[in-house]
C-alpha atoms as a PDB file:
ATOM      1  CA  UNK A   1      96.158 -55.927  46.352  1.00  0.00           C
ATOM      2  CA  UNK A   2      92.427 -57.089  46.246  1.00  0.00           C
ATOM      3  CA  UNK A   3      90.444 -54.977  43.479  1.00  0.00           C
ATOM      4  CA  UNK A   4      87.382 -52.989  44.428  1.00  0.00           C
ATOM      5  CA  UNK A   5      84.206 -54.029  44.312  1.00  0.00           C
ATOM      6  CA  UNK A   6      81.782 -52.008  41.362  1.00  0.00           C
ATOM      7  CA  UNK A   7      79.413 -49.842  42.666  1.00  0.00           C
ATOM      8  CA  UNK A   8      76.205 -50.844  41.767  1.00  0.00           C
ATOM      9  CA  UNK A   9      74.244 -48.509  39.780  1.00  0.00           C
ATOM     10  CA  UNK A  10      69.950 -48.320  40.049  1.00  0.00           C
ATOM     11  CA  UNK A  11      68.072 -47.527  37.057  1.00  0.00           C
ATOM     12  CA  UNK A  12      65.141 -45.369  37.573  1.00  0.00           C
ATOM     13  CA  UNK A  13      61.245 -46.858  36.491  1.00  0.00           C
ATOM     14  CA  UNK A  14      60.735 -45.330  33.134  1.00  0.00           C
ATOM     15  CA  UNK A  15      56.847 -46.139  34.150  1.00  0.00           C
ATOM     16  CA  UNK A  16      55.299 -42.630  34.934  1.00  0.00           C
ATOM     17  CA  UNK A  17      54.003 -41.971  38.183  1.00  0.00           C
ATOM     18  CA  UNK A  18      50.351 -42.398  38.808  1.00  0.00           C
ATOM     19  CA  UNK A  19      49.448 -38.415  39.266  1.00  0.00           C
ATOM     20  CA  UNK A  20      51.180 -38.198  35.773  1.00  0.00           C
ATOM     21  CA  UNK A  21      49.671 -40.830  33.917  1.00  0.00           C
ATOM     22  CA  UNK A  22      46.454 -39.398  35.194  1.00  0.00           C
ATOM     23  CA  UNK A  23      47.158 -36.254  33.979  1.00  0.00           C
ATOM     24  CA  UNK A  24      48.619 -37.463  30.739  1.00  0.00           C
ATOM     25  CA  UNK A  25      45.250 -39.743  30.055  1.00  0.00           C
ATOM     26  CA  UNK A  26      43.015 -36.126  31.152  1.00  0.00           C
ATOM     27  CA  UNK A  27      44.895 -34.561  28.294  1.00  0.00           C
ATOM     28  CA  UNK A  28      43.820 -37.314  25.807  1.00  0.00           C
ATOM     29  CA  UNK A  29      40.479 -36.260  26.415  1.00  0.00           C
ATOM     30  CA  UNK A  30      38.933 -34.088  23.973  1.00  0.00           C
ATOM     31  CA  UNK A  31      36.344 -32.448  26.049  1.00  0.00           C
ATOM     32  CA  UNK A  32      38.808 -32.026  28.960  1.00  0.00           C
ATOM     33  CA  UNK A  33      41.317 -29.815  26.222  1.00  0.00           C
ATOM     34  CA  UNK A  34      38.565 -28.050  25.165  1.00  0.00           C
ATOM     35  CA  UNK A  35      38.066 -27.106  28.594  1.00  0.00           C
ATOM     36  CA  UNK A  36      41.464 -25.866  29.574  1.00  0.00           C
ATOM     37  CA  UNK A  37      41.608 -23.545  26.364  1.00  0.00           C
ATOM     38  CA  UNK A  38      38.147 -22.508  26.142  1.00  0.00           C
ATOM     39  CA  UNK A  39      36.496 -22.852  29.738  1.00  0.00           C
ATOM     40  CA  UNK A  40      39.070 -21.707  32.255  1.00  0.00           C
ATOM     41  CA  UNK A  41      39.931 -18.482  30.069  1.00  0.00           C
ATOM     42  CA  UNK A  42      35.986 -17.541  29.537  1.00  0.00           C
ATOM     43  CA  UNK A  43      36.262 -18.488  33.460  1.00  0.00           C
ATOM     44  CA  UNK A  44      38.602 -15.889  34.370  1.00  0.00           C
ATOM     45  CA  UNK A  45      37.581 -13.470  32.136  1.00  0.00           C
ATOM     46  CA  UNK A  46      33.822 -13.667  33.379  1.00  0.00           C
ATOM     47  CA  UNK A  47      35.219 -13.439  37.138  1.00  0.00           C
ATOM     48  CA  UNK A  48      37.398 -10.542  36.171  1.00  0.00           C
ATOM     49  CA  UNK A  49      34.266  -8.232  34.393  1.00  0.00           C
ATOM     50  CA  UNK A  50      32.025  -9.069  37.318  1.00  0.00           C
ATOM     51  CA  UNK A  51      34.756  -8.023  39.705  1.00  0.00           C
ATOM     52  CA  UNK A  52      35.179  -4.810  37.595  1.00  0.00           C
ATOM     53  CA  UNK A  53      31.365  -4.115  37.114  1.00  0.00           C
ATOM     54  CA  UNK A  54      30.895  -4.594  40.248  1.00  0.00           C
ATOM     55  CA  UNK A  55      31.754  -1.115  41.562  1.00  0.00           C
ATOM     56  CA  UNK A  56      29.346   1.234  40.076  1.00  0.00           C
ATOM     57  CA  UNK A  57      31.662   3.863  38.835  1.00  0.00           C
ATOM     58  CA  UNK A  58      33.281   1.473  36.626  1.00  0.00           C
ATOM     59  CA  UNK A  59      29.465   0.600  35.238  1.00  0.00           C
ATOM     60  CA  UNK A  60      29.067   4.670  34.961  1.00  0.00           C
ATOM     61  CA  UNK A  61      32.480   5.190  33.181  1.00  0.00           C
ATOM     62  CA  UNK A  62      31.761   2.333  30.503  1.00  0.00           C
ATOM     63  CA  UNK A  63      28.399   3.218  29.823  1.00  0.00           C
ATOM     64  CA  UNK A  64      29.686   7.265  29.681  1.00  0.00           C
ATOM     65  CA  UNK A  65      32.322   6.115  27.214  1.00  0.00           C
ATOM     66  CA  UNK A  66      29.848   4.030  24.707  1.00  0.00           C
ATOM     67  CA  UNK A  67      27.067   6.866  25.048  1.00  0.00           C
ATOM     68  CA  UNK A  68      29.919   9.417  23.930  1.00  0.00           C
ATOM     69  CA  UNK A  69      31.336   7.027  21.301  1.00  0.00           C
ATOM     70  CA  UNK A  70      28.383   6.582  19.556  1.00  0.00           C
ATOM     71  CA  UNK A  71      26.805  10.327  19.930  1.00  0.00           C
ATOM     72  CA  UNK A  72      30.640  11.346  18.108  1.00  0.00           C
ATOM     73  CA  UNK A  73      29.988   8.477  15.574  1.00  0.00           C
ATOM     74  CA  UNK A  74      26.498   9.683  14.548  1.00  0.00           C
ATOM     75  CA  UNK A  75      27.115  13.204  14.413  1.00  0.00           C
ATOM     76  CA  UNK A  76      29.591  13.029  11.900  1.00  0.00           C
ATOM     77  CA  UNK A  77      29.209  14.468   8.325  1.00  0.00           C
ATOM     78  CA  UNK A  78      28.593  11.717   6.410  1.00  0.00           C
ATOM     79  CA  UNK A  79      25.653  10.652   8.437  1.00  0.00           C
ATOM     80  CA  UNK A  80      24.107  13.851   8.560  1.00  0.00           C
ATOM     81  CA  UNK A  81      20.424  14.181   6.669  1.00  0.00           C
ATOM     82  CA  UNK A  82      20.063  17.749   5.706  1.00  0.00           C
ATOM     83  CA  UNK A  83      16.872  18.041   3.557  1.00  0.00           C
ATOM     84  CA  UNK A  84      13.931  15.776   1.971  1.00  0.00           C
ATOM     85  CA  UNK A  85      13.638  14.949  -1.756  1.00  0.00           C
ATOM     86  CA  UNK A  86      10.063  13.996  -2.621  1.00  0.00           C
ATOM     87  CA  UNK A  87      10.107  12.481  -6.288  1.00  0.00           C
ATOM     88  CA  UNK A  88       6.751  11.292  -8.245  1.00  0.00           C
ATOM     89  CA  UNK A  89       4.073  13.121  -6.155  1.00  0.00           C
ATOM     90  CA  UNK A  90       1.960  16.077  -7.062  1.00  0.00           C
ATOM     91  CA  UNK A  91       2.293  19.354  -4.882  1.00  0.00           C
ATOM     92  CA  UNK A  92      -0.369  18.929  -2.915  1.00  0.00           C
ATOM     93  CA  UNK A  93       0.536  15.520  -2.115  1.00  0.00           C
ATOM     94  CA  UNK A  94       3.964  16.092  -1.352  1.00  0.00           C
ATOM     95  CA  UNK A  95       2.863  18.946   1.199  1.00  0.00           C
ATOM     96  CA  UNK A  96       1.011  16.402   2.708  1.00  0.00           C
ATOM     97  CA  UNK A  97       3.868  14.377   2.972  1.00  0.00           C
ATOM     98  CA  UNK A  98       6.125  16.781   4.482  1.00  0.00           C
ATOM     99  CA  UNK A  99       3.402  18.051   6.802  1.00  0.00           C
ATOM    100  CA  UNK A 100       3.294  14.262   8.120  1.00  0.00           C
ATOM    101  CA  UNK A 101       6.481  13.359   8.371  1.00  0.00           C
ATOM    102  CA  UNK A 102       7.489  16.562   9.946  1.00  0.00           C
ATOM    103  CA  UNK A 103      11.422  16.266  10.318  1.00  0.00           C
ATOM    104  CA  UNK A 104      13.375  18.858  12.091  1.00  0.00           C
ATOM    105  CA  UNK A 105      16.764  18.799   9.727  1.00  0.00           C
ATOM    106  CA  UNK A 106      19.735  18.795   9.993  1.00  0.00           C
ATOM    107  CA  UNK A 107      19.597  15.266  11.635  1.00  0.00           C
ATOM    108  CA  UNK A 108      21.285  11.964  11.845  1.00  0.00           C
ATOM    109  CA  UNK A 109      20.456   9.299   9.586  1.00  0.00           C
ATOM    110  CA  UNK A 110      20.300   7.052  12.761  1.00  0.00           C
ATOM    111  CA  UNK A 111      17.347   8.983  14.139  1.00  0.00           C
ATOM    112  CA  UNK A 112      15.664   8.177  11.138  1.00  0.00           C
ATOM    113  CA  UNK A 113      12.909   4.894  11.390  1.00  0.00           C
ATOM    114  CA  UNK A 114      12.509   4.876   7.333  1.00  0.00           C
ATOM    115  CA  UNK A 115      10.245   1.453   7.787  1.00  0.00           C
ATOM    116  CA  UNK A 116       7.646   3.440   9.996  1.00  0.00           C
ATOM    117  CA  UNK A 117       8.265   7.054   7.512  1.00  0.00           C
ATOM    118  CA  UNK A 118       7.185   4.813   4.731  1.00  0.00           C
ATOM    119  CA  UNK A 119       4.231   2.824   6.672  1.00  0.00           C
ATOM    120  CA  UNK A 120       3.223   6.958   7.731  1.00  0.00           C
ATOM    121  CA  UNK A 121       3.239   7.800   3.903  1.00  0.00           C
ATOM    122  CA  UNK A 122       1.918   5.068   2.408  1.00  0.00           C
ATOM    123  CA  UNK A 123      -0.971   5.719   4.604  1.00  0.00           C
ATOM    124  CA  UNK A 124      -2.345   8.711   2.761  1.00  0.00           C
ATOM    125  CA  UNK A 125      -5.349   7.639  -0.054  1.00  0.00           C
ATOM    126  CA  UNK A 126      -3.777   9.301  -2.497  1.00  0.00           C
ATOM    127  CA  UNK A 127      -0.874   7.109  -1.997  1.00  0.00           C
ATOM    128  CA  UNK A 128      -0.568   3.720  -4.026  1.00  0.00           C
ATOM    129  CA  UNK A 129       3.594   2.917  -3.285  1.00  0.00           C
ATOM    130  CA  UNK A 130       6.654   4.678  -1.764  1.00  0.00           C
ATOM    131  CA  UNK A 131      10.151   4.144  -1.287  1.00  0.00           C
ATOM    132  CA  UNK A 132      12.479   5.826   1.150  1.00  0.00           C
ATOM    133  CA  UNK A 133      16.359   5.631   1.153  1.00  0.00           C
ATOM    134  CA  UNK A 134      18.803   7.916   1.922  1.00  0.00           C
ATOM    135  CA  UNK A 135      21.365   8.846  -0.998  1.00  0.00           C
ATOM    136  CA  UNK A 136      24.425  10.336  -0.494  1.00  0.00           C
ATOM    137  CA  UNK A 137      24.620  14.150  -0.120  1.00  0.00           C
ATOM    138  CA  UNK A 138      22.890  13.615   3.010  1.00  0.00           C
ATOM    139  CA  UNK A 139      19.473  13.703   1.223  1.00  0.00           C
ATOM    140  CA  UNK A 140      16.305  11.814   1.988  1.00  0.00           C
ATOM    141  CA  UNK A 141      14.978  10.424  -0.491  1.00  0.00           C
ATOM    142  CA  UNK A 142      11.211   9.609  -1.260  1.00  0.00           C
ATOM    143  CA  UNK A 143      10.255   8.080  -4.157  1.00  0.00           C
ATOM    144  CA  UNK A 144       6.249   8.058  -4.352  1.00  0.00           C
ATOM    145  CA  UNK A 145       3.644   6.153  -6.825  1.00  0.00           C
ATOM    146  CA  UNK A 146       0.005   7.873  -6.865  1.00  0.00           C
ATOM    147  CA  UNK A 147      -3.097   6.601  -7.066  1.00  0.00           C
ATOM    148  CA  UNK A 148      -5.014   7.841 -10.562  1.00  0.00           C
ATOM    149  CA  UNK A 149      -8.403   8.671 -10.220  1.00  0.00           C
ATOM    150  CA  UNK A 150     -10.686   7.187 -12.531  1.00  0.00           C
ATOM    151  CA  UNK A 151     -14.042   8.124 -11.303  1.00  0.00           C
ATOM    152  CA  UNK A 152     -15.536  10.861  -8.963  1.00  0.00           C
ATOM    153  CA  UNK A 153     -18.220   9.081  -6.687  1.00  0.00           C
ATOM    154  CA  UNK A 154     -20.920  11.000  -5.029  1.00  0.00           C
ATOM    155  CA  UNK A 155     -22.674   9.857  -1.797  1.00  0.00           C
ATOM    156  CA  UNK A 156     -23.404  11.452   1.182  1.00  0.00           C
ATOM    157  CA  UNK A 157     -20.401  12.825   2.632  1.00  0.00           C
ATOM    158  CA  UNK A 158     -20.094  14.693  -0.965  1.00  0.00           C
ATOM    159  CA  UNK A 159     -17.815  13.679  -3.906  1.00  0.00           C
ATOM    160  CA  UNK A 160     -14.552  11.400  -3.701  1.00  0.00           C
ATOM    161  CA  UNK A 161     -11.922  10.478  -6.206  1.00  0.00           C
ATOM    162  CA  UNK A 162     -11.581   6.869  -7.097  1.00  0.00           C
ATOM    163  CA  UNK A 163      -8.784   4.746  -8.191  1.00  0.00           C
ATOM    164  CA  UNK A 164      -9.725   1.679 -10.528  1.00  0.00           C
ATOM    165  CA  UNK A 165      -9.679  -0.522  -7.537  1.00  0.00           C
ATOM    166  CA  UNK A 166     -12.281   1.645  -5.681  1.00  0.00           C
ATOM    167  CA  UNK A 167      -9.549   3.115  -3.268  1.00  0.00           C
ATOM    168  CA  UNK A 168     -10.745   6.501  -2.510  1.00  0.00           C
ATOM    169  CA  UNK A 169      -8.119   8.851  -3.483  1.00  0.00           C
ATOM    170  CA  UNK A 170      -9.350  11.779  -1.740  1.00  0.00           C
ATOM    171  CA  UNK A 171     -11.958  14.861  -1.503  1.00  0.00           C
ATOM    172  CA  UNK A 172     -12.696  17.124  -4.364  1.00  0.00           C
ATOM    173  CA  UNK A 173     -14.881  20.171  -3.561  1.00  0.00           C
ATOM    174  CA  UNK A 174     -16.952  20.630  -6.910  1.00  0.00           C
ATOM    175  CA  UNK A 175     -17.419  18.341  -9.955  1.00  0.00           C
ATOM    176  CA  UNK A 176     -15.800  21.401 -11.975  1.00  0.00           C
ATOM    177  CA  UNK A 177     -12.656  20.374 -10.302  1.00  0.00           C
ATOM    178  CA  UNK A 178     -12.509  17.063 -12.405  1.00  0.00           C
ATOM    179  CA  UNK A 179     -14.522  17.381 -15.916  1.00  0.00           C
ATOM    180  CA  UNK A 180     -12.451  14.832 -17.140  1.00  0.00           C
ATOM    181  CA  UNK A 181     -13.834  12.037 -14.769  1.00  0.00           C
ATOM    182  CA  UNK A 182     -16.827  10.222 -15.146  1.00  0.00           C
ATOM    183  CA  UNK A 183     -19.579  10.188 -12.387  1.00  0.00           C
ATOM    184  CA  UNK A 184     -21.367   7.572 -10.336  1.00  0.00           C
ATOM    185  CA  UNK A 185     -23.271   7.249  -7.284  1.00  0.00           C
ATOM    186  CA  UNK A 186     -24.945   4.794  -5.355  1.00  0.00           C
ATOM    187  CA  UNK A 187     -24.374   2.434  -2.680  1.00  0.00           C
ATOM    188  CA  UNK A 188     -21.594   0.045  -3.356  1.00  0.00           C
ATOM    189  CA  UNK A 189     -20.691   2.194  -6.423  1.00  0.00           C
ATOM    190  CA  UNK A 190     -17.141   2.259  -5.195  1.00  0.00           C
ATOM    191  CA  UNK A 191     -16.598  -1.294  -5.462  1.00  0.00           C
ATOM    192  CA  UNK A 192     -17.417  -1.824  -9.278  1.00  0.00           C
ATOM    193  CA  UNK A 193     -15.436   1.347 -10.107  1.00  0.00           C
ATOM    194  CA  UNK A 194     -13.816  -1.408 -12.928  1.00  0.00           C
ATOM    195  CA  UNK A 195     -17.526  -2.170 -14.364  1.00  0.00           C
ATOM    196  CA  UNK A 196     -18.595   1.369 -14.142  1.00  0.00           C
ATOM    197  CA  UNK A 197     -15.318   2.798 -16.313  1.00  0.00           C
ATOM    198  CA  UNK A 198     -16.075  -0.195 -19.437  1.00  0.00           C
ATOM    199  CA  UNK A 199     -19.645   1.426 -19.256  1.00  0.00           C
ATOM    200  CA  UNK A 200     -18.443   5.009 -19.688  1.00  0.00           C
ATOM    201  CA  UNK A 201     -15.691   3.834 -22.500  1.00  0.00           C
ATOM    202  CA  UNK A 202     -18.953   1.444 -24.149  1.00  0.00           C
ATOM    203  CA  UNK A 203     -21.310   4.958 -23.705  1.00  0.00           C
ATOM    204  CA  UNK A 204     -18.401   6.832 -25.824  1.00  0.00           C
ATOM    205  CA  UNK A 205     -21.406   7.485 -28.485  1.00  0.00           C
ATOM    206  CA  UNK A 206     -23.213   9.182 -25.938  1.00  0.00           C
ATOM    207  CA  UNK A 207     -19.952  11.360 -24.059  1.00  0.00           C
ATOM    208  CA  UNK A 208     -21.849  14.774 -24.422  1.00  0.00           C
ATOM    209  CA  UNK A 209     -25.069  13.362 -23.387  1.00  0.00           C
ATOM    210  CA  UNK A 210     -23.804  11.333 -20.016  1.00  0.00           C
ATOM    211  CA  UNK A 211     -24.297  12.369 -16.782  1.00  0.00           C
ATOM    212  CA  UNK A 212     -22.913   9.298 -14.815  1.00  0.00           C
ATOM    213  CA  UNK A 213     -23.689   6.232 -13.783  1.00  0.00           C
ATOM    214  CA  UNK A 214     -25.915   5.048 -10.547  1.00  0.00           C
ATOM    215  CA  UNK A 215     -25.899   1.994  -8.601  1.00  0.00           C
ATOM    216  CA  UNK A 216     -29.221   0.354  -8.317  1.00  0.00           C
ATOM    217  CA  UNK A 217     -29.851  -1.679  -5.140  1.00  0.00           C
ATOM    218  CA  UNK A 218     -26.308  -2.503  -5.395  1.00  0.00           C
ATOM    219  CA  UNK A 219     -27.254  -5.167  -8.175  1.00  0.00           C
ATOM    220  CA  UNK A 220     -26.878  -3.170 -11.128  1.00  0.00           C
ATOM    221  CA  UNK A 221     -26.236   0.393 -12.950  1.00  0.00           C
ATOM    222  CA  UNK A 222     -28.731   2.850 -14.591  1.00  0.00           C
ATOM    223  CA  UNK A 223     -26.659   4.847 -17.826  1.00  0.00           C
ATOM    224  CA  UNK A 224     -28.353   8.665 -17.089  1.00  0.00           C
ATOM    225  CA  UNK A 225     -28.282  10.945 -19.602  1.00  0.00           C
ATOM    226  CA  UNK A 226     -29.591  14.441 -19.688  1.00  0.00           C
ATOM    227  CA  UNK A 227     -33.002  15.396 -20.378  1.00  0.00           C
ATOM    228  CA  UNK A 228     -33.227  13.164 -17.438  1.00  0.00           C
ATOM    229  CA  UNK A 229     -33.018   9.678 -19.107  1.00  0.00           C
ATOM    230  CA  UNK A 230     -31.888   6.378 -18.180  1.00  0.00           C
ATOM    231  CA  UNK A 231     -30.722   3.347 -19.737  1.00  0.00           C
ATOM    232  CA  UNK A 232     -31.792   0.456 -16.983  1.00  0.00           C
ATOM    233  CA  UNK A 233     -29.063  -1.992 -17.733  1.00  0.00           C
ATOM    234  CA  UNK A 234     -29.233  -6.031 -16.273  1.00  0.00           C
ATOM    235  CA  UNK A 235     -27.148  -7.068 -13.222  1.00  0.00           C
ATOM    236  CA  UNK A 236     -25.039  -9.512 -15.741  1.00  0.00           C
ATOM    237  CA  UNK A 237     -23.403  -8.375 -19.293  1.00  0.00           C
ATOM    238  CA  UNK A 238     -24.196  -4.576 -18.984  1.00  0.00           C
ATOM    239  CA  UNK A 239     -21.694  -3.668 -21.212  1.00  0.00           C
ATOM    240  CA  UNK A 240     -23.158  -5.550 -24.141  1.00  0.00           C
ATOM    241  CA  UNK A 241     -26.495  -4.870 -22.934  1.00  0.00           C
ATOM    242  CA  UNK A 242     -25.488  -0.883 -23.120  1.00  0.00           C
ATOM    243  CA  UNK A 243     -23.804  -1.490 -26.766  1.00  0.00           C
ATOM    244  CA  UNK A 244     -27.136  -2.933 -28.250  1.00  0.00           C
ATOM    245  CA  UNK A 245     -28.859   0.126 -26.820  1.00  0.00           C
ATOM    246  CA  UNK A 246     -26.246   2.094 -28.609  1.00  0.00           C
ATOM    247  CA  UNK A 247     -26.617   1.051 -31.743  1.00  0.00           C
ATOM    248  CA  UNK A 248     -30.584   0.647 -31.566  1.00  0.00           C
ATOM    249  CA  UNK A 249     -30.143   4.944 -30.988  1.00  0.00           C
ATOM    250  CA  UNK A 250     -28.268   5.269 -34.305  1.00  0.00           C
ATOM    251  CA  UNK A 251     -30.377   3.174 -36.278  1.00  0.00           C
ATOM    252  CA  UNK A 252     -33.621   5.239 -35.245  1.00  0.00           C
ATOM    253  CA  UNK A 253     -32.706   7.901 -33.397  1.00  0.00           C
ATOM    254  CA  UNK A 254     -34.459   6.237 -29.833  1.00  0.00           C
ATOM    255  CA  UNK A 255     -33.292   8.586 -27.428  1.00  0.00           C
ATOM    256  CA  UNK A 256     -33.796  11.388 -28.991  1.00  0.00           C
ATOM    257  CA  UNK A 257     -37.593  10.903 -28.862  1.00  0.00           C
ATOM    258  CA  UNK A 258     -39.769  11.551 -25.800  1.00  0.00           C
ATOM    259  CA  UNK A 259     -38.703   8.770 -23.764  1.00  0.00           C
ATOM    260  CA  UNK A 260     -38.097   8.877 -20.100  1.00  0.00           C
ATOM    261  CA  UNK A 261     -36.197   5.249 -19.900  1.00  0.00           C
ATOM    262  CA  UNK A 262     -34.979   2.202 -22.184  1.00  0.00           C
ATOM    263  CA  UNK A 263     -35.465  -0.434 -20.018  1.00  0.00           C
ATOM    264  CA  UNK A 264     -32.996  -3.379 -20.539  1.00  0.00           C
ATOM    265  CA  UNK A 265     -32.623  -5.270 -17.157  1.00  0.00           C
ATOM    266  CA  UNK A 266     -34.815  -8.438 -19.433  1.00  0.00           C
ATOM    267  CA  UNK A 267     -32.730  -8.840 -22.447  1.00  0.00           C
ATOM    268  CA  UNK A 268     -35.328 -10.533 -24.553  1.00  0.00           C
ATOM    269  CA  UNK A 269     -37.922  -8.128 -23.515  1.00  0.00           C
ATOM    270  CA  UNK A 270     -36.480  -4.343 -23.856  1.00  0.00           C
ATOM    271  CA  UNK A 271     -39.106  -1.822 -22.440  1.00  0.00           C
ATOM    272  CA  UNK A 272     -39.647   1.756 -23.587  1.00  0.00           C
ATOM    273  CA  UNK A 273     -40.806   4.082 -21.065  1.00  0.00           C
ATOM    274  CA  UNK A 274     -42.453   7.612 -22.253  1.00  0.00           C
ATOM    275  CA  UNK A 275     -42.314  10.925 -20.692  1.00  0.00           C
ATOM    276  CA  UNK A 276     -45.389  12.951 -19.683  1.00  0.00           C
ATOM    277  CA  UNK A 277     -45.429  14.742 -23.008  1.00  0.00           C
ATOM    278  CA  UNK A 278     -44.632  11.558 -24.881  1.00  0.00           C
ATOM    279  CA  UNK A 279     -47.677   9.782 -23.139  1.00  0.00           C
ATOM    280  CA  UNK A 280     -49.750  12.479 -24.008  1.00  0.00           C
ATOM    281  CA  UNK A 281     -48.855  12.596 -27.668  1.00  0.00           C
ATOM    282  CA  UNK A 282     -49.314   8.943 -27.926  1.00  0.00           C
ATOM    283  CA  UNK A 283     -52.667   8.774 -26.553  1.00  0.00           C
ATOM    284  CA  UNK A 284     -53.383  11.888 -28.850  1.00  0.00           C
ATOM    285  CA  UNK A 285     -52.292   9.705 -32.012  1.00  0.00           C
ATOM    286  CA  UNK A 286     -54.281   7.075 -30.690  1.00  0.00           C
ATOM    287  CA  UNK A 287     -57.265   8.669 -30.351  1.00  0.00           C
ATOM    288  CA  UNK A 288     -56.979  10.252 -33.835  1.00  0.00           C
ATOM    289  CA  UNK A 289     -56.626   6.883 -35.033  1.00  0.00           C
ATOM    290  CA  UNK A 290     -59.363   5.642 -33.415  1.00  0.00           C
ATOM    291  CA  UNK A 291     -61.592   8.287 -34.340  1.00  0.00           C
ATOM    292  CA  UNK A 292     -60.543   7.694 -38.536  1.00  0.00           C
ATOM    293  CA  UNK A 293     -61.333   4.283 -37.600  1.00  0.00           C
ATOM    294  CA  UNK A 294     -65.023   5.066 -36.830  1.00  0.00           C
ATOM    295  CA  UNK A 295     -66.152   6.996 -39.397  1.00  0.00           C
END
């Protein structure tokens, strides 16, 4: 009996097919992953909210549901502002303050613009600092640093309250308002308001005779006591200038003698100027003198 022949068996090609190896070389491509995982989701997903937003009623629903979302959110107790706290200012400041700010509470804290509240407050003279926050209680907070007045400055509009710097604090009606502050005038007298309080604190000697201070020319300051006298003090070193003055008036009594002015603007050269009555006295003694002299 003849045997059978073997069938004869083909192996397949392990070699990939072409499409394959393409594809299999695209996916060893960093940039081509990236865009499979990253790109062709945000693909779909942008094609699928433009379909949606598309219709307007679906852009009307969304924005309905986000308007109602956040009105629920910011109505909620613990964002609710209820009253205003003013801390550091005087009464009549802090009336001023409310009266500007002018909220309507209750009130959301997210109704609130506290950078433009504080710009608004800050904005009053009398006003050096403030700081707004809102603490918990539902309170707002305002935290406020005043200007001190120094000085009460007279010029035409009437008489102002000075800070140190020269910042005009506000109005006062009458200088009975403020004893307590020194005086000056003149034009430019607000921006040596520094100068002008070392002069009153040098004039200490002389606090029940001073009047106030007055800018001359913008250059310089006149001292002016009652009895309407003046101390004419130099453009440089007027406080020492007003100290030697000082002390020549307690070593001989000089202003209380029938002078109209001490004149001091030369420092080597100090100048005594006489009233009427002192001019007339002195040319009285002189002519006595003269007259003892002749005979």
């Amino acid at each position: 009996m003849t045997d059978a022949p073997e069938p004869h068996f083909i192996r397949p090609d392990p070699a990939p097919s072409r499409l394959k190896y393409r594809i299999e070389r695209l996916m060893l491509t960093p940039l081509f992953r990236l865009a499979l995982r990253v790109g062709v989701p945000a693909l779909i997903g942008f094609g699928s909210a433009s379909w949606y937003f598309s219709y307007e009623d679906h852009r009307t629903a969304v924005v309905d549901g986000y308007t109602n979302l956040r009105t629920q959110i910011q109505n909620r107790p613990e964002f609710r502002v209820n009253l205003m706290a003013i801390d550091g200012a005087s009464a009549g400041v802090a009336d001023d303050i409310r009266e500007i700010v002018s909220l309507d509470f209750p009130m959301s804290s997210f109704d609130l613009d506290l950078d433009l509240m504080r710009a608004t407050v800050t904005a009053l003279d009398a006003v050096k600092a403030a700081r707004i926050r809102i603490r918990s209680g539902g309170v707002l907070q305002v935290d406020v640093t005043e200007r001190v007045p120094v000085a009460l400055w007279r010029n035409a509009r009437g008489l102002e309250l000075l800070d140190k710097t020269g910042v005009h604090v506000g109005p006062v009606a009458a200088r009975g308002q403020r004893p307590d502050l020194p005086v000056i005038a003149g034009i430019g007298a607000d921006a040596h308001v520094a100068e002008a309080v070392a002069l009153v604190r040098a004039a200490a000697p002389l606090a029940e005779r001073l009047r106030g201070l007055e800018r001359m020319g913008a250059r310089r300051w006149d001292v002016v006591l009652d009895r309407g006298q003046r101390i004419m003090l130099p453009e440089d070193n007027a406080v020492q200038a007003l100290e030697r003055a000082i002390a020549m008036d307690q070593a001989v009594d000089m202003l209380g003698r029938d002078i109209a002015a001490v004149d001091l603007r030369l420092p080597r050269r100090p100048t005594l100027r006489l009233t009427g009555s002192g001019q007339e006295e002195y040319w009285r003694i002189k002519a006595m003198e003269t007259g003892e002299k002749q005979q």
